[in-house]
Protein backbone atom coordinates (compact mmCIF):
# COMPACT_ATOMS: atom_id res chain seq x y z
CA UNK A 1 -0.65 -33.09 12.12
CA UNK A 2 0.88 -32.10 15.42
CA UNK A 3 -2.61 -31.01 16.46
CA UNK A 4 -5.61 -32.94 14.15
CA UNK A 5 -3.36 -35.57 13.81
CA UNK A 6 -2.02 -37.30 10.67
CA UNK A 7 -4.67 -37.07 8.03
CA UNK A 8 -4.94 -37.92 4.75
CA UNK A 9 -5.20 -34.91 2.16
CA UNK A 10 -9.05 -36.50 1.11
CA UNK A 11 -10.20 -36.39 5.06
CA UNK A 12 -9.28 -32.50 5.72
CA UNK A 13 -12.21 -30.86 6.13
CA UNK A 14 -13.05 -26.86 6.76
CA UNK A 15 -13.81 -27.72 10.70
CA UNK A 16 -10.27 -29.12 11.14
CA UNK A 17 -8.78 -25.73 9.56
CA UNK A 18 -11.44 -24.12 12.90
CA UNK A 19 -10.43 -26.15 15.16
CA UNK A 20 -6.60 -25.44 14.25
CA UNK A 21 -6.79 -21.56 14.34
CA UNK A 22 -9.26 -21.88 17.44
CA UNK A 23 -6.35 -24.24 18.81
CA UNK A 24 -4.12 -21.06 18.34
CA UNK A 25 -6.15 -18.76 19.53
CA UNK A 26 -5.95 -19.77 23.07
CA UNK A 27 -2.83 -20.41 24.87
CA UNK A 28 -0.87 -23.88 23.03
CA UNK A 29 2.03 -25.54 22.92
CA UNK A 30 3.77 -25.15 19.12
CA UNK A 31 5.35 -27.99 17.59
CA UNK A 32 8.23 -27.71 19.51
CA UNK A 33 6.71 -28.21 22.77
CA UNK A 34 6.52 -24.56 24.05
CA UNK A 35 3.86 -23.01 25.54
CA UNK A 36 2.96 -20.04 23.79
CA UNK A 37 0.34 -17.18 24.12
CA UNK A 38 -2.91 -17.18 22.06
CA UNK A 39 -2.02 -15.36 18.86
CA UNK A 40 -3.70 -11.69 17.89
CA UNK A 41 -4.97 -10.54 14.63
CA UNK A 42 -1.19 -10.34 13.37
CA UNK A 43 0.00 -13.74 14.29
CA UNK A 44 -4.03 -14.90 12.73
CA UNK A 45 -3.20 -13.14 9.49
CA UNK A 46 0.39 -14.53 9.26
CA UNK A 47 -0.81 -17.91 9.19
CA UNK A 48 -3.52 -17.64 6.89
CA UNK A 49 -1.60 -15.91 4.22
CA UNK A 50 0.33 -19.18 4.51
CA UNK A 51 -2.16 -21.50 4.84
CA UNK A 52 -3.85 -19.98 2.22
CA UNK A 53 -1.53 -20.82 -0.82
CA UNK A 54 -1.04 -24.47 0.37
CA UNK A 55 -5.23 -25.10 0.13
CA UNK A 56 -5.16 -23.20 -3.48
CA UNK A 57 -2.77 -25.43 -4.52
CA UNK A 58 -4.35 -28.92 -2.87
CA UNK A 59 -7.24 -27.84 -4.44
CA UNK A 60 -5.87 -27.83 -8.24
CA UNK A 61 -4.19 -30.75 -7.63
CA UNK A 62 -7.44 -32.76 -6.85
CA UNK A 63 -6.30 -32.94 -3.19
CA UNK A 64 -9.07 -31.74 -1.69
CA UNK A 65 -12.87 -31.58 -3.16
CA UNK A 66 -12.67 -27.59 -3.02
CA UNK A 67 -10.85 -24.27 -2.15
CA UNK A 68 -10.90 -24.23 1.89
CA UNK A 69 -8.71 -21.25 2.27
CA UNK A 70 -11.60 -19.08 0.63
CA UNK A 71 -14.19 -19.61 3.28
CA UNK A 72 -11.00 -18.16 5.62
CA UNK A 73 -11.42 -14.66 6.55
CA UNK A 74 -8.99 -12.55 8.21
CA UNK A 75 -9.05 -11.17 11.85
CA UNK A 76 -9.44 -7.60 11.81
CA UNK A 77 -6.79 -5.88 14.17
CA UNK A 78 -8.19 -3.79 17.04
CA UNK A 79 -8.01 0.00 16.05
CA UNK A 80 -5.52 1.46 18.50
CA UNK A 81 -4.86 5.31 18.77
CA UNK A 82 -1.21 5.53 18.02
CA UNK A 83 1.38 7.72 19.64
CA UNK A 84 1.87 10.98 17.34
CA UNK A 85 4.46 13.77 18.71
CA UNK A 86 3.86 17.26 18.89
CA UNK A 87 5.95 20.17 17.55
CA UNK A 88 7.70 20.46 21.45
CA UNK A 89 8.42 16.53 21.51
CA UNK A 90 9.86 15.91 18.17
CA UNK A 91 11.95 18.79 19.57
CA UNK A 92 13.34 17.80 22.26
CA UNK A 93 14.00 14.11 20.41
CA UNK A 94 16.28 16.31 18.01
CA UNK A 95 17.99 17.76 20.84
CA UNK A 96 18.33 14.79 22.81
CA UNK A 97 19.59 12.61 20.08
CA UNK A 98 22.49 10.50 21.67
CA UNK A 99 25.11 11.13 18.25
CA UNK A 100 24.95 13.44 15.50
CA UNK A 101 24.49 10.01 13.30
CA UNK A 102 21.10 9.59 15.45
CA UNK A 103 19.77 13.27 15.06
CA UNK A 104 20.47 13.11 11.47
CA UNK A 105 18.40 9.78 11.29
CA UNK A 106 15.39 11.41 13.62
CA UNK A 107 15.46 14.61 11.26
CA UNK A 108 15.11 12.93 8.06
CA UNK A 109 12.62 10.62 9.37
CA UNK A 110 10.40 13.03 10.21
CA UNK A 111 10.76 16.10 8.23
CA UNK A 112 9.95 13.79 5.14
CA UNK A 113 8.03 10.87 6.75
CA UNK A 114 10.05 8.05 5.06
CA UNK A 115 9.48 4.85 5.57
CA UNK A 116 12.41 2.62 7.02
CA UNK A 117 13.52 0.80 3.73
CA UNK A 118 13.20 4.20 1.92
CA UNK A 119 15.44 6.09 4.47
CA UNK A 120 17.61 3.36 4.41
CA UNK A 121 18.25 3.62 0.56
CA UNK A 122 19.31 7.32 0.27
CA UNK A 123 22.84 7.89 -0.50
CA UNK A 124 24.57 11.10 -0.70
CA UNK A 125 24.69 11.20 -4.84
CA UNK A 126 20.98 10.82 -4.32
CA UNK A 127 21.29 14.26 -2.10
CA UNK A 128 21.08 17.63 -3.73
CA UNK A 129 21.79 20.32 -1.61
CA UNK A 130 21.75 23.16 -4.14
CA UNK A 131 18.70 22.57 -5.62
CA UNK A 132 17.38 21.59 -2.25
CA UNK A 133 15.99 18.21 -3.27
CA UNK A 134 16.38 14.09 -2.23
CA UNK A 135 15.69 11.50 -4.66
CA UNK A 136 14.55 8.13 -3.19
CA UNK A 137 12.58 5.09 -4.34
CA UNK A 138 9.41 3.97 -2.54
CA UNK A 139 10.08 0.01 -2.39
CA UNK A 140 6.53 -0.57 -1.33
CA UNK A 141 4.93 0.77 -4.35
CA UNK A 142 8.15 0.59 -6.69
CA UNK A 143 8.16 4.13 -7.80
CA UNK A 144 10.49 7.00 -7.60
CA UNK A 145 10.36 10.32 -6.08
CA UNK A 146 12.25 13.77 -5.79
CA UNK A 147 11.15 15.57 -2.53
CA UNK A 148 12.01 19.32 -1.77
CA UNK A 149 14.01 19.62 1.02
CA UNK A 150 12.16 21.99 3.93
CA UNK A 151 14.28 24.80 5.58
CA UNK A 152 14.54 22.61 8.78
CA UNK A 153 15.89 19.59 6.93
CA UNK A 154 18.34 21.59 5.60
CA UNK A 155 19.55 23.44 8.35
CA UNK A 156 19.49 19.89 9.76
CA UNK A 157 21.84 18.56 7.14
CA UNK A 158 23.87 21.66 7.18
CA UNK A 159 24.63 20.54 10.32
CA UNK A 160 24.93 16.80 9.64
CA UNK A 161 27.16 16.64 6.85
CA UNK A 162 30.71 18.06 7.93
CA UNK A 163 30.03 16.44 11.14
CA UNK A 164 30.06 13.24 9.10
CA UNK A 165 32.96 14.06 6.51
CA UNK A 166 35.19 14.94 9.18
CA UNK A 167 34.22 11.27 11.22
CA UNK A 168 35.18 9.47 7.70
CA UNK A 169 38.20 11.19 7.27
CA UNK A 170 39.50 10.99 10.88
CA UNK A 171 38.72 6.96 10.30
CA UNK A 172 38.73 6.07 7.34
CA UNK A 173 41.31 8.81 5.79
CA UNK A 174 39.54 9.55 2.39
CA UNK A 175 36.42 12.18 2.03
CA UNK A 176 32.51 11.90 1.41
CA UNK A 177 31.50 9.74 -1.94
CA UNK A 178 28.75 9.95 -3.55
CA UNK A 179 28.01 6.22 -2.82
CA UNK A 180 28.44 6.37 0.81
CA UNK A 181 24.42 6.43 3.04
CA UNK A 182 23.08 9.42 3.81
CA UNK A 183 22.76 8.10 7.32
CA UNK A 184 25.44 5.29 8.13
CA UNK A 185 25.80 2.37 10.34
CA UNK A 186 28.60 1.99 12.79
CA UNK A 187 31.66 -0.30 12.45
CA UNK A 188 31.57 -3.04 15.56
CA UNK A 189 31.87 -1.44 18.81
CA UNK A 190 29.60 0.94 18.86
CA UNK A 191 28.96 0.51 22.40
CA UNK A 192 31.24 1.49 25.17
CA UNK A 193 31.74 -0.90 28.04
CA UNK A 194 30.39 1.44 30.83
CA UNK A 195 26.50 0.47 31.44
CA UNK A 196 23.53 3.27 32.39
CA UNK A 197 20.91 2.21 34.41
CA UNK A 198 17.32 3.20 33.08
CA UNK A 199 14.00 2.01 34.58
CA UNK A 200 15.93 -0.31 36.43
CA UNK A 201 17.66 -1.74 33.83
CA UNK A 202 21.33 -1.80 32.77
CA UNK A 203 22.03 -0.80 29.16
CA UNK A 204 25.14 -0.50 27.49
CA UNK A 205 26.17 3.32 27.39
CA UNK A 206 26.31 4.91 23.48
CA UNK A 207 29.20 6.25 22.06
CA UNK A 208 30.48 7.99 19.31
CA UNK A 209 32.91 5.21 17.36
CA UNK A 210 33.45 5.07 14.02
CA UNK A 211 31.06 4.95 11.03
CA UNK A 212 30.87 2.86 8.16
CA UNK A 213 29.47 5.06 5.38
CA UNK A 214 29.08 1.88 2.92
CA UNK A 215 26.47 0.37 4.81
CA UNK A 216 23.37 2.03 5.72
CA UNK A 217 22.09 2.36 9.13
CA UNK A 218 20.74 -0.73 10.58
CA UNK A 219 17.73 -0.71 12.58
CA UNK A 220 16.42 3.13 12.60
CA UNK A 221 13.34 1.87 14.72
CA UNK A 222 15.50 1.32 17.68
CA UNK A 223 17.19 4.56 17.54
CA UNK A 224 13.96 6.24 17.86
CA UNK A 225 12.89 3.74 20.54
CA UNK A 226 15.81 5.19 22.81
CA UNK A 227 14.94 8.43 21.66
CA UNK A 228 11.45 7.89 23.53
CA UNK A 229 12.75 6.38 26.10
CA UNK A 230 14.92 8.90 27.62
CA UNK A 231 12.54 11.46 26.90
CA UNK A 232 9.79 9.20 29.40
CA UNK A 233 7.27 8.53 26.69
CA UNK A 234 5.85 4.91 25.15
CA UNK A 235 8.45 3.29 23.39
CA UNK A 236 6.56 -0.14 22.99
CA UNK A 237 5.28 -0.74 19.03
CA UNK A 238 7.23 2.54 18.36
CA UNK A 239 9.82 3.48 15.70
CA UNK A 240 10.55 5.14 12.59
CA UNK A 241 6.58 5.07 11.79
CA UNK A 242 5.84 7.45 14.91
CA UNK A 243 7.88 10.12 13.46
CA UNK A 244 5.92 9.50 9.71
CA UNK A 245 2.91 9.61 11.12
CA UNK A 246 3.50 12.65 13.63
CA UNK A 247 4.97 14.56 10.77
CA UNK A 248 1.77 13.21 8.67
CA UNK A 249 -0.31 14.31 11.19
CA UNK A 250 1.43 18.35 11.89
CA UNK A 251 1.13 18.92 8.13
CA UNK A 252 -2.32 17.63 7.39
CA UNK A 253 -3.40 20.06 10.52
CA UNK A 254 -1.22 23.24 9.18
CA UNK A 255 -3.07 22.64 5.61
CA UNK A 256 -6.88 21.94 6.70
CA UNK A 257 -7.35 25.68 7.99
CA UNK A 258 -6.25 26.94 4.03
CA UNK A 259 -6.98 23.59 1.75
CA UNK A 260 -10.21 22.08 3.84
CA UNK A 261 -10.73 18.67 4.87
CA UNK A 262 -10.09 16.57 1.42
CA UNK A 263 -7.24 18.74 0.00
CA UNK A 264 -5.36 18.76 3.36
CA UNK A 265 -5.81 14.86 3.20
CA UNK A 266 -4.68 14.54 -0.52
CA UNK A 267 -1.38 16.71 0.22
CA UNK A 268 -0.49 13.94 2.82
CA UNK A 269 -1.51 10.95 0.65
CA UNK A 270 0.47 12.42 -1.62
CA UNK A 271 3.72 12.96 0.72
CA UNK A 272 2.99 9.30 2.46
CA UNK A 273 2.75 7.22 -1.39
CA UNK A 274 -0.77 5.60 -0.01
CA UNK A 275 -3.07 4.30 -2.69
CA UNK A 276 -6.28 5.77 -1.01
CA UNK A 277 -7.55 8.12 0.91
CA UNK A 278 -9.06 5.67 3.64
CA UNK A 279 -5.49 4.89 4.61
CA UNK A 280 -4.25 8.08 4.93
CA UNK A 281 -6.96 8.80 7.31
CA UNK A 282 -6.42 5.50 9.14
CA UNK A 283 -2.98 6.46 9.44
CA UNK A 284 -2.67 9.56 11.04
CA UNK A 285 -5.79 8.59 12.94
CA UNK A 286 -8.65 10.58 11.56
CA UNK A 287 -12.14 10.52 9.30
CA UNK A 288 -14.38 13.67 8.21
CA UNK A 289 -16.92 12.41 10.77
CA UNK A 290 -14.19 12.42 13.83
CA UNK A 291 -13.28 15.69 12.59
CA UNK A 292 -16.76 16.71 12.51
CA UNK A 293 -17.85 15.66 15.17
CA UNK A 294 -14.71 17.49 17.54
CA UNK A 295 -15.62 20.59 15.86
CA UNK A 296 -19.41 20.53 16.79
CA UNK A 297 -18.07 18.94 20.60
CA UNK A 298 -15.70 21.79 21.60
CA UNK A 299 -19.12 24.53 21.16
CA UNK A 300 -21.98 22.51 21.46
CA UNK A 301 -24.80 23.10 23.66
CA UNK A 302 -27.39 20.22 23.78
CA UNK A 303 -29.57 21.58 26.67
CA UNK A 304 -29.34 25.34 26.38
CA UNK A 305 -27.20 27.52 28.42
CA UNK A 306 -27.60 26.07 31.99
CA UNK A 307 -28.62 28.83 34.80
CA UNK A 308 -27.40 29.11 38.13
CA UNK A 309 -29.25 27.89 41.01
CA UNK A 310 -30.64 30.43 43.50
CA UNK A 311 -29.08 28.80 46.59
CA UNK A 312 -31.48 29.19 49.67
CA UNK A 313 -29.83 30.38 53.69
CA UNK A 314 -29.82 27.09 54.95
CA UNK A 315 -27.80 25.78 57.90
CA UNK A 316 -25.21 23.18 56.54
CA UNK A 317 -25.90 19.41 56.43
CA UNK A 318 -23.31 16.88 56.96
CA UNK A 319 -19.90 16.72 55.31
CA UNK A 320 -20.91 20.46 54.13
CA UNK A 321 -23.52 19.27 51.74
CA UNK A 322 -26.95 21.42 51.94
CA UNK A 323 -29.05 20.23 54.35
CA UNK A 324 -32.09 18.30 53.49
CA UNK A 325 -34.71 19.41 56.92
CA UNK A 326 -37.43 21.99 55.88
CA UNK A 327 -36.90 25.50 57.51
């Protein structure tokens, strides 16, 4: 309405539904009267999975003469190569993890390439350290799973969980339950009053207060975000997905030397919970031609094995380039 202006249900017509998303596509004021930026593929998609429903339903209610929102397609998002860590980084993100709480939420993150809501969900009862396993539920695909714990993880833990017994009895005066996170939040306060400076900015200065073991941690991404940060690398679009799909990435390249191509790629698929293959190899940035085609790349020879030029005795030219005059 705010754009088209008020028609009736019988007068919409596919052009307006153009002219609206063209309308957003370019800078526009919203209904609220600010100016905005021209929307990308994910702010396209947003509205059309809304937009979509609404014209389903006009349509079986004789609103309009046919289904509109089927001659909609969505924008396909530019393919971006996204930051993956290497064995030194994800490192030195360990190491440089501002609390024992954060290095316990980088380490699970990546040594079993969780997503957020399923790191989230673990609680210690879901924790077995003697048989060296983690249960969790994958929300996205509502299924369950029991995952060995590797070596590193639990060295990691080893280290993690008197750390955070001896926080919750110093605060909270009772021991470890088994309904308590695996990685907590913090009670209010978790910020100090000093301020850092970094790139120019003042931040509010972490510190080690108090943790509240019946609430999980709250926003994982930003953690990691910080993590990058101080460490000098892109933190923009990054999260708890850079250290899934860095750890993704290590083990499908430790496993394509022994398992090839495919059963590399089907050990990951099976670690991320992805329906198909194609995503897999979307995700961690990859396809059997890319790989292919980098393996022909690093010892190809297209022309044959170039010679070196006989160089004549010639007096030097300008700038001392060859010169060009005839002995």
């Amino acid at each position: 309405m705010a754009h088209m202006g008020d028609l009736y249900a019988d007068e919409l017509r596919p052009i307006h539904l153009d002219r609206w998303f063209a309308h957003l596509r370019g800078p526009h004021v919203d209904s609220k009267g600010r100016l905005r930026e021209p929307i990308g593929a994910g702010g396209f998609n947003a509205y059309l999975a809304r937009v979509r429903p609404f014209l389903t339903w006009m349509y079986l209610n004789d609103l309009i003469d046919r289904d509109y929102g089927k001659t909609l397609r969505r924008m396909r998002r530019p393919h971006r190569i996204r930051l993956q860590l290497d064995q030194q980084q994800v490192r030195a993100l360990l190491e440089d993890a501002a609390t024992p709480r954060d290095r316990a939420l980088i380490a699970v993150g990546f040594f079993t390439a969780m997503r957020q809501s399923e790191l989230r969900s673990i609680r210690l009862g879901d924790l077995n350290m003697d048989a060296g396993t983690v249960f969790f539920h994958v929300w996205k695909s509502d299924t369950e799973d029991v995952l060995p714990l590797s070596p590193e993880l639990r060295s990691e833990l080893a280290r993690w969980l008197p750390e955070y017994e001896r926080s919750v009895r110093r605060d909270h005066g009772r021991g470890l339950l088994p309904s308590d996170y695996l990685v907590p939040s913090r009670l209010r306060g978790r910020y100090g009053s000093r301020l850092s400076v970094v790139e120019g900015l003042a931040r509010p200065t972490a510190t080690d207060r108090a943790l509240n073991p019946g609430r999980p941690a709250a926003k994982p991404s930003l953690i990691v975000k910080e993590g990058l940060r101080r460490l000098g690398l892109p933190d923009r679009g990054q999260g708890l997905h850079t250290l899934r799909r860095s750890a993704a990435r290590q083990i499908f390249d430790a496993l394509v030397e022994t398992r090839r191509y495919d059963g590399a790629l089907r050990v990951v698929q099976a670690l991320l919970h992805h329906r198909t293959l194609e995503t897999t190899e979307e995700y961690i940035g990859l396809s059997t031609e890319a790989v292919t085609r980098d393996d022909f790349l690093r010892s190809a020879v297209l022309l044959g094995m170039p010679t070196q030029p006989t160089l004549a005795s010639v007096p030097p030219g300008p700038l001392g380039l060859p010169s060009t005059r005839r002995p």
